[in-house]
N, C-alpha and C. Protein backbone atom coordinates (compact mmCIF):
# COMPACT_ATOMS: atom_id res chain seq x y z
N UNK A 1 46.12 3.20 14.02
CA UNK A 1 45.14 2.93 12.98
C UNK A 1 44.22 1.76 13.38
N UNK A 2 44.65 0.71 13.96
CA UNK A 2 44.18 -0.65 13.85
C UNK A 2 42.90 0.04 15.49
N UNK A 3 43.73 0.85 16.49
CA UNK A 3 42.55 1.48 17.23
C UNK A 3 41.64 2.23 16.96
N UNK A 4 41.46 2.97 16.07
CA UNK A 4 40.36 3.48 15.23
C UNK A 4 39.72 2.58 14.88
N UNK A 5 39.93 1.64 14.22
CA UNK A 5 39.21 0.68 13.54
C UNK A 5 38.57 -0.29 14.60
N UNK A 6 39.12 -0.40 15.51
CA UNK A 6 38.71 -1.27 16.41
C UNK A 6 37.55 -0.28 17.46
N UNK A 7 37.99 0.93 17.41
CA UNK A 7 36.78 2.41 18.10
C UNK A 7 35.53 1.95 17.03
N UNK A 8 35.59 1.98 15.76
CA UNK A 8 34.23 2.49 14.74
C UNK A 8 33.82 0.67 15.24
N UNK A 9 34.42 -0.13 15.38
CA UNK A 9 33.52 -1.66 15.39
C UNK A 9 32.38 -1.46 16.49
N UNK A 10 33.05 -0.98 17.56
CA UNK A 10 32.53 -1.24 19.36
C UNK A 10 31.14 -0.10 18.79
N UNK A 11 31.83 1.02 18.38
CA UNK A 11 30.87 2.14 18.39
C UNK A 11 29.34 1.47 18.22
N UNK A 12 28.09 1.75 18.89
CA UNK A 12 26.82 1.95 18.59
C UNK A 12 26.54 3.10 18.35
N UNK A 13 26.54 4.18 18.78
CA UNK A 13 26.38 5.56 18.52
C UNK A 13 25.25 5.85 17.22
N UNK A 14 24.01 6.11 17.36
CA UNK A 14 22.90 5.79 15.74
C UNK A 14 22.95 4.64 14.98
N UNK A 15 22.67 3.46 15.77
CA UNK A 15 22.10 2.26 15.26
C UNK A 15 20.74 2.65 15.89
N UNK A 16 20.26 3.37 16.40
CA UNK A 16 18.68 3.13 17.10
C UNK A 16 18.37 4.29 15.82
N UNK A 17 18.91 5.09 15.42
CA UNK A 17 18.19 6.16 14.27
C UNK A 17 18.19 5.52 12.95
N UNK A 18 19.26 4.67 12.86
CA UNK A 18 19.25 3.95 11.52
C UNK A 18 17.80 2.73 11.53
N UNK A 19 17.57 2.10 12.80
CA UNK A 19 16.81 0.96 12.91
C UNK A 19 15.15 1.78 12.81
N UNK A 20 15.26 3.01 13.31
CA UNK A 20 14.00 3.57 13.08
C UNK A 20 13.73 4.21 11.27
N UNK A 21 14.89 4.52 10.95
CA UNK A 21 14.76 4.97 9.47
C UNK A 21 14.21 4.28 8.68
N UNK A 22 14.80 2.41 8.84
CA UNK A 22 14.29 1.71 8.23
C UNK A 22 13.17 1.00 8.60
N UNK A 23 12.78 1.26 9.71
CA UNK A 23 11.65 0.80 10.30
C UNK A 23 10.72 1.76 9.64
N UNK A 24 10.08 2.93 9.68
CA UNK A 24 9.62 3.87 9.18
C UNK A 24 9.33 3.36 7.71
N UNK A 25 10.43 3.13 6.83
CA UNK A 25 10.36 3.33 5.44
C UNK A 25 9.42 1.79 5.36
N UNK A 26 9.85 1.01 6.07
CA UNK A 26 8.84 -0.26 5.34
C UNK A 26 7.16 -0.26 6.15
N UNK A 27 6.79 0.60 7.10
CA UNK A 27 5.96 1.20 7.77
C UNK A 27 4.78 2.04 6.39
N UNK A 28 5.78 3.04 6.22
CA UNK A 28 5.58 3.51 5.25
C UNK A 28 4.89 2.87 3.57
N UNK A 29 5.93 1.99 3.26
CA UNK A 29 5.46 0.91 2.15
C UNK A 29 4.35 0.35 2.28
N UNK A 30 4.44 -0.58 3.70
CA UNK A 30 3.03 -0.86 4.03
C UNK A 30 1.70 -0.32 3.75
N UNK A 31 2.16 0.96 4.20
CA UNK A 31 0.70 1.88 4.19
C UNK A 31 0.48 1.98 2.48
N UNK A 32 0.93 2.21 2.26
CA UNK A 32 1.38 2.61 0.69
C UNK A 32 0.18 1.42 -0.13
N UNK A 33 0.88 0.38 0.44
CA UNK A 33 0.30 -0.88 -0.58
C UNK A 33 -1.15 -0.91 0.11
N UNK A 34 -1.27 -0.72 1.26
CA UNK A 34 -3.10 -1.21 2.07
C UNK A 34 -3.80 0.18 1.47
N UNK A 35 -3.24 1.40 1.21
CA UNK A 35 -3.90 2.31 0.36
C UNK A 35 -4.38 1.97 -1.02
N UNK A 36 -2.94 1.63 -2.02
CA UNK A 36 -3.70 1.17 -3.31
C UNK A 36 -4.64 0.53 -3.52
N UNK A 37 -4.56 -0.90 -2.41
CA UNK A 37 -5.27 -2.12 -2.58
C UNK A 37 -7.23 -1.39 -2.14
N UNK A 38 -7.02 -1.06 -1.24
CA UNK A 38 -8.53 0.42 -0.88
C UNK A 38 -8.69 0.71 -2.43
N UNK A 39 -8.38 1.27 -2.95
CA UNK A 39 -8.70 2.07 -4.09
C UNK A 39 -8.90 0.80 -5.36
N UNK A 40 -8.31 0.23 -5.39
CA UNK A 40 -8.53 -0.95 -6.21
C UNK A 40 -9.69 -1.53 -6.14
N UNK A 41 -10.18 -1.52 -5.10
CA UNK A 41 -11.31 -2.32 -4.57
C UNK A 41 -12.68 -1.75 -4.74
N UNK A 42 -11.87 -0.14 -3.90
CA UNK A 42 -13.40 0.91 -4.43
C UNK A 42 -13.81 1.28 -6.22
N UNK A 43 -12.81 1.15 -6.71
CA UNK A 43 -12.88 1.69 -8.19
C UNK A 43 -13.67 -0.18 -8.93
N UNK A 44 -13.37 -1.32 -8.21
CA UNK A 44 -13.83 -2.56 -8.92
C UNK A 44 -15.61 -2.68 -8.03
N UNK A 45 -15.96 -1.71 -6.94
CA UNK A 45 -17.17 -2.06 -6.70
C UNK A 45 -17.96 -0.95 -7.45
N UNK A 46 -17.41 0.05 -7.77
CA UNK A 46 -18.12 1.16 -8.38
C UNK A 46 -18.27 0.65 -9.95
N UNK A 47 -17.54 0.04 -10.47
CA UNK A 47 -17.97 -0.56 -11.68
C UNK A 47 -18.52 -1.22 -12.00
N UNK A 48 -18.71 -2.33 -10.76
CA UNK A 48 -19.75 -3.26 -10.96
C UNK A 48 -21.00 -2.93 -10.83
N UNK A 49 -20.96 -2.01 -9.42
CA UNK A 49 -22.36 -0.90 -9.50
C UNK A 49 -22.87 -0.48 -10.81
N UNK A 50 -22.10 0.25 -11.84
CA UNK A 50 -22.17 0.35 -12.86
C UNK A 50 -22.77 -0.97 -14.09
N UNK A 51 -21.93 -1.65 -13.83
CA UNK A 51 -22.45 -2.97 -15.00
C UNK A 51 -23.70 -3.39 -14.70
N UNK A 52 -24.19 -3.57 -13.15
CA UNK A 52 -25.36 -4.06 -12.73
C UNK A 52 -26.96 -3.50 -13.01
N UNK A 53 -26.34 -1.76 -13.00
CA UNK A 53 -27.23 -1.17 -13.49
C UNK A 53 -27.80 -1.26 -14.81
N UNK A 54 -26.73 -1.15 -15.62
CA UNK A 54 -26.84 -1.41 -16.75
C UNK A 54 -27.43 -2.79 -17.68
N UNK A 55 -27.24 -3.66 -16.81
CA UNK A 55 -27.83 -5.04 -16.95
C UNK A 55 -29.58 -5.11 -16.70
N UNK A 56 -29.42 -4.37 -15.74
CA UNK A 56 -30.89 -4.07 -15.43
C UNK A 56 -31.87 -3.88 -16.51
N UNK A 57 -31.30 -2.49 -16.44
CA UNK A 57 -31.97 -1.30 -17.64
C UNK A 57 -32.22 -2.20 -18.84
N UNK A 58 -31.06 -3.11 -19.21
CA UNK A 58 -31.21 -3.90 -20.17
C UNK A 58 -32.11 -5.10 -20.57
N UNK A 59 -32.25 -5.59 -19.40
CA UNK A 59 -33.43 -6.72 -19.20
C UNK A 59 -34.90 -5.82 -19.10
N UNK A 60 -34.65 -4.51 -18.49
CA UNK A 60 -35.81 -4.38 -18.35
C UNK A 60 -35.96 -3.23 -20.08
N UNK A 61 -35.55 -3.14 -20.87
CA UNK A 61 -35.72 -2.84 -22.41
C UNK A 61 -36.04 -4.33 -23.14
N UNK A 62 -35.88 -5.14 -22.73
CA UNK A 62 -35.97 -6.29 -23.55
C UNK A 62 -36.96 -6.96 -23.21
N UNK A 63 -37.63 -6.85 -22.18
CA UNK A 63 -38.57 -7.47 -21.42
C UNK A 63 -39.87 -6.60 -22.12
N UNK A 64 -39.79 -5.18 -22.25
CA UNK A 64 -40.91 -4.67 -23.15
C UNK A 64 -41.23 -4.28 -24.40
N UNK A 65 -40.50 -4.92 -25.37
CA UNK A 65 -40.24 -4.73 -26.58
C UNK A 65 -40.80 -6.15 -27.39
């Protein structure tokens, strides 16, 4: 028994598949978060596009009235 146990310690045998699994998954996360943060960014310049216009339009209604 105590040689079994002392076989599974020595063993490496898929530590390089486990180190890539988790390598991958926070790879993964990464991408994940530099995606949202893209979209966050595009959706806060398209609105401002929006407000700016609108500010416009607005000065320029007030300016001829």
């Amino acid at each position: 028994m105590r040689a079994r146990v002392r076989n599974l310690r020595s063993d490496r045998g898929g530590s390089v598949a486990v180190l890539v699994a988790l390598g991958a998954t926070a790879l993964m996360g990464a991408a994940a978060v530099g995606i949202d943060l893209g979209m966050v960014m595009q959706a806060k310049r398209k609105a401002q596009g929006a407000v700016d216009i609108a500010a416009m339009l607005a000065a320029a209604g007030a300016g001829g009235a």
